[in-house]
C-alpha atoms as a PDB file:
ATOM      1  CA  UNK A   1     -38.368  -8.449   0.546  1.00  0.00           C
ATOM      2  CA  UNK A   2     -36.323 -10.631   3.090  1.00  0.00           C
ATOM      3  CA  UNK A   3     -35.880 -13.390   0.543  1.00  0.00           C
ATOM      4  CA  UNK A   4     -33.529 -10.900  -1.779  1.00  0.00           C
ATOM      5  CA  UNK A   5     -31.185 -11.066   0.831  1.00  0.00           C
ATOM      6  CA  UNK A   6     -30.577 -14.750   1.487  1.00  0.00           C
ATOM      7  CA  UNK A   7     -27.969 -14.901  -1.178  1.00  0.00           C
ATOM      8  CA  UNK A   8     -26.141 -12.228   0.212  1.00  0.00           C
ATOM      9  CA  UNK A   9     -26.507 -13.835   3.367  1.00  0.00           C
ATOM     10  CA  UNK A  10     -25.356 -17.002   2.041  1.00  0.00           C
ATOM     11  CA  UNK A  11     -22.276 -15.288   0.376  1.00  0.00           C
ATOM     12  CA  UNK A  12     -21.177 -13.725   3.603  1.00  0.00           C
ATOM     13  CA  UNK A  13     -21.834 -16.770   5.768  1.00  0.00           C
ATOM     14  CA  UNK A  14     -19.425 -19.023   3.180  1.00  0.00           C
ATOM     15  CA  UNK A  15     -16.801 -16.383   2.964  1.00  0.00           C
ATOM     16  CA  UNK A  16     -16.611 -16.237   7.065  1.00  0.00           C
ATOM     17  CA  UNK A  17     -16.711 -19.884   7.615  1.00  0.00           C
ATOM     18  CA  UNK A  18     -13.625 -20.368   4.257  1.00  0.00           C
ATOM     19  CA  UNK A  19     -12.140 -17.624   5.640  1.00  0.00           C
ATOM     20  CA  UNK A  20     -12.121 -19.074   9.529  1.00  0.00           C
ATOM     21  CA  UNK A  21     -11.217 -22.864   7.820  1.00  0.00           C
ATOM     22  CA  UNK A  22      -8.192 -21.581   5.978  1.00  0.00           C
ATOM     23  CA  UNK A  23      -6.798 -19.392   9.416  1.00  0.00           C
ATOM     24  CA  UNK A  24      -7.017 -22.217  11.450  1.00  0.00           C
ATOM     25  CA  UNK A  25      -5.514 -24.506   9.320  1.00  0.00           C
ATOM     26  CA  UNK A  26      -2.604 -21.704   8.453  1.00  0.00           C
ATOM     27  CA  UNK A  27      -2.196 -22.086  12.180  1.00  0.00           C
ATOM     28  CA  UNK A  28      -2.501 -25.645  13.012  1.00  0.00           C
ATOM     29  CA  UNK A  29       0.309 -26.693  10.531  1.00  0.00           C
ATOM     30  CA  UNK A  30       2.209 -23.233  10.632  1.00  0.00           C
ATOM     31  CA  UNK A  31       5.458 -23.689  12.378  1.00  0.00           C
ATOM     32  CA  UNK A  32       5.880 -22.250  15.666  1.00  0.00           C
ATOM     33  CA  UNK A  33       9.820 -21.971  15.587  1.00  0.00           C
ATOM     34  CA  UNK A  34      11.041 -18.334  15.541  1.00  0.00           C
ATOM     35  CA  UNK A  35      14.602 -18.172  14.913  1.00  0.00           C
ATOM     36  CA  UNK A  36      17.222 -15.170  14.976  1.00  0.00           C
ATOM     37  CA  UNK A  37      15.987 -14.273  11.184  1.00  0.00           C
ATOM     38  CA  UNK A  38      12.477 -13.641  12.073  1.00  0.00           C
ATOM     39  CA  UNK A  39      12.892 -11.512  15.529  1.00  0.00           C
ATOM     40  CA  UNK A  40      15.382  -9.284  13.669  1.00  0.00           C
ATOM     41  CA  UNK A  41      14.299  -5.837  12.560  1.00  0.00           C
ATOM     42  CA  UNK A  42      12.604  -5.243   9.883  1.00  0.00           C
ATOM     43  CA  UNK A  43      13.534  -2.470   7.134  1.00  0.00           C
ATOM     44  CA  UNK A  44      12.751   0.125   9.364  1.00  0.00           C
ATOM     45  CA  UNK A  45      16.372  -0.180  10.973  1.00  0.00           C
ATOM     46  CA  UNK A  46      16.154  -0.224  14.450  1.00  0.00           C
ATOM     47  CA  UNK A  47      15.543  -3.509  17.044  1.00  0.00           C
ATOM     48  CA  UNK A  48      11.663  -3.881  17.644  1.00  0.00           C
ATOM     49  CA  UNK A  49      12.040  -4.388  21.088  1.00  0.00           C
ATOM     50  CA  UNK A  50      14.119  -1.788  22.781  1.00  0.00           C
ATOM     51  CA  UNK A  51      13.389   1.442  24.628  1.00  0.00           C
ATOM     52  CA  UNK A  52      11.020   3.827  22.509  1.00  0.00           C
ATOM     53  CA  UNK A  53      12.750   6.677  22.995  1.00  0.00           C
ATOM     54  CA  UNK A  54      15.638   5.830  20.919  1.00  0.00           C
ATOM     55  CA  UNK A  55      16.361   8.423  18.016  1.00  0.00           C
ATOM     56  CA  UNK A  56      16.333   6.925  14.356  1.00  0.00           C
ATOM     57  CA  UNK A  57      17.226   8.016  11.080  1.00  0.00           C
ATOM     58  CA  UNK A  58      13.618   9.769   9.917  1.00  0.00           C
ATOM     59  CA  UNK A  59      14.883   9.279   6.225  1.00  0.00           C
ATOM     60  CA  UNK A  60      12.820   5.885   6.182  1.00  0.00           C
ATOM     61  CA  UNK A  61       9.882   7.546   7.062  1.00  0.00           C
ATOM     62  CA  UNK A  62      10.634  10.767   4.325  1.00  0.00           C
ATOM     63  CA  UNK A  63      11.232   7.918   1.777  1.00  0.00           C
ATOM     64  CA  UNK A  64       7.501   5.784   2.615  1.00  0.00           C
ATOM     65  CA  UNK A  65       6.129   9.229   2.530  1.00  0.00           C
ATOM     66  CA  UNK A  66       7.007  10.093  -0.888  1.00  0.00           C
ATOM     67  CA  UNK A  67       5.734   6.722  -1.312  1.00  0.00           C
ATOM     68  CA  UNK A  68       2.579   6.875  -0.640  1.00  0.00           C
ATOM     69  CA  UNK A  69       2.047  10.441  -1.935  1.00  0.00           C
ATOM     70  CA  UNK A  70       3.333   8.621  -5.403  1.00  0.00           C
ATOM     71  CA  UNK A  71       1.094   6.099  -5.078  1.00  0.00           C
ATOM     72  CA  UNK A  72      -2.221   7.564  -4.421  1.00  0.00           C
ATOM     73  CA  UNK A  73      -1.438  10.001  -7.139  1.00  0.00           C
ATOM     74  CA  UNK A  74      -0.807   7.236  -9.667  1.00  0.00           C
ATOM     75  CA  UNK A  75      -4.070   5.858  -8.347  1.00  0.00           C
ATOM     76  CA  UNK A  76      -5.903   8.447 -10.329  1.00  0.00           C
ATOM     77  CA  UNK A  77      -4.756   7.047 -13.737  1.00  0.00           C
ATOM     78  CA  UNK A  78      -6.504   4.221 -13.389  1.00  0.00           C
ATOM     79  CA  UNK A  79     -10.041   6.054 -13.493  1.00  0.00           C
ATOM     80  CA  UNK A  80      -8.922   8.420 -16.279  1.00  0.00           C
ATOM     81  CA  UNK A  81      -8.052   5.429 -18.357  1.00  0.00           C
ATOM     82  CA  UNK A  82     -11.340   3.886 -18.024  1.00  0.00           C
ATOM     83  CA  UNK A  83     -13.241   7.602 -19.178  1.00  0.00           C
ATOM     84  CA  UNK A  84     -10.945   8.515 -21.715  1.00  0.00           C
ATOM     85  CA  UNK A  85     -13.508   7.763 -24.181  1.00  0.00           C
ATOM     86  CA  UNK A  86     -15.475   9.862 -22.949  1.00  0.00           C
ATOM     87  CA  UNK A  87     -13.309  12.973 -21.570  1.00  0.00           C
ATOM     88  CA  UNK A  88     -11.713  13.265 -24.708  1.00  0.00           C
ATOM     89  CA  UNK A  89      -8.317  15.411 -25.410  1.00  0.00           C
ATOM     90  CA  UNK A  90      -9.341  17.357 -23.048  1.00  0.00           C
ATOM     91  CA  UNK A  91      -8.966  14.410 -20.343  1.00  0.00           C
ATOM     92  CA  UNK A  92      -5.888  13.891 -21.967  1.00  0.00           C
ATOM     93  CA  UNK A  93      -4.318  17.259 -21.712  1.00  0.00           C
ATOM     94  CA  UNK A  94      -5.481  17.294 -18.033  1.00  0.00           C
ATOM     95  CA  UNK A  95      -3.677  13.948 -17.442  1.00  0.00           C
ATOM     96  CA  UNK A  96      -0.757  14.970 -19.156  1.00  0.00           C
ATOM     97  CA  UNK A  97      -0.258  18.239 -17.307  1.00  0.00           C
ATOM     98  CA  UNK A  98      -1.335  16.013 -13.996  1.00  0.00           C
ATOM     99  CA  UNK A  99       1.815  13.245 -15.000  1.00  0.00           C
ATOM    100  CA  UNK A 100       4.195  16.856 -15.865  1.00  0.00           C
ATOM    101  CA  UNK A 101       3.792  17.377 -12.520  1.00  0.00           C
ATOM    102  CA  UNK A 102       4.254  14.263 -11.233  1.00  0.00           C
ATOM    103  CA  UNK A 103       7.883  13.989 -12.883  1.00  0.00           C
ATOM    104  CA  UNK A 104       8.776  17.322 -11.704  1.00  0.00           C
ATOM    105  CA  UNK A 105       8.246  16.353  -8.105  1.00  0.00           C
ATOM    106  CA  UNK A 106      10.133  13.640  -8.635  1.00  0.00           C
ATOM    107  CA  UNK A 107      12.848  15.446 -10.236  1.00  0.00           C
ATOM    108  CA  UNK A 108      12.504  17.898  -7.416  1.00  0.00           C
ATOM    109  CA  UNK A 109      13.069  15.198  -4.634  1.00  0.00           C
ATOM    110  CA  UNK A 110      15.349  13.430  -6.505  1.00  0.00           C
ATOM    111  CA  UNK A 111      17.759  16.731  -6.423  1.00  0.00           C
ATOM    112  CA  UNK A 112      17.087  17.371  -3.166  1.00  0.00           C
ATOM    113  CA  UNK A 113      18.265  14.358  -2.118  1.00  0.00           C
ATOM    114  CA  UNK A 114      14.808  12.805  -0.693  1.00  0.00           C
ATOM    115  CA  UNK A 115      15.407   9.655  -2.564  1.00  0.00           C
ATOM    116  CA  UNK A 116      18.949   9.052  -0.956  1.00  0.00           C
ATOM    117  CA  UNK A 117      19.456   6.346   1.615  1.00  0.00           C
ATOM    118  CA  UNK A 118      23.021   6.705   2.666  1.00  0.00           C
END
C-alpha cells in the first residue's frame, strides 16, 4: 500500500528541493541595491513607512473591491463553458441573465462614479 505513494513522494521531494535551488540562486545573484525607485510607494498612494494613522483616499480600496467582486464573478464562466454541452440552453439562458447582471453593475458603478480616480 506504501509503495503507491513513493511517486508522490518523489514528486514532492523534487519540487521542494527545485523549488529551494531556484530561491537561493534568485538570491545569491539578485542584486541587493535598493534605490529611490524601489522604496517609493506603491499604487496604493501613500509612503510605506510613515505613521499608520494617516488618512488616505479609500477610493483605491472601493476600486480593488469592485475588482475582485468582478473577478470572482467572471470566474464562474469558466466552469459553465466547460458543461455547456451538457446544461444546454438552459445553461445558456442562466449565463446570459448571470453576464445581464454583470453589465448592469457595471453600468451602475460606472454612473455612480465608483470607477473614477480623480
Amino acid at each position: 500500500m506504501l509503495r503507491q505513494y513513493l511517486p508522490i513522494l518523489i514528486f514532492l521531494a523534487l519540487a521542494g528541493i527545485i523549488g529551494l535551488a531556484l530561491y537561493t540562486i534568485g538570491w545569491l545573484a539578485g542584486p541587493r541595491r535598493p534605490d529611490s525607485e524601489k522604496l517609493s510607494p506603491y499604487e496604493c498612494g501613500f509612503e510605506a513607512f510613515e505613521d499608520s494613522r494617516v488618512r488616505f483616499d479609500v477610493r483605491y480600496y472601493l476600486v480593488a473591491i469592485i475588482f475582485i467582486v468582478f473577478d470572482l464573478e467572471i470566474a464562474f464562466f469558466f466552469p459553465w463553458a466547460v458543461s455547456l454541452g451538457t446544461t444546454g440552453t438552459f445553461g445558456l439562458l442562466a449565463m446570459l441573465i448571470f453576464a445581464a447582471i454583470l453589465v448592469v453593475a457595471l453600468v451602475y458603478d460606472y454612473c455612480k462614479g465608483a470607477l473614477e480616480w480623480d
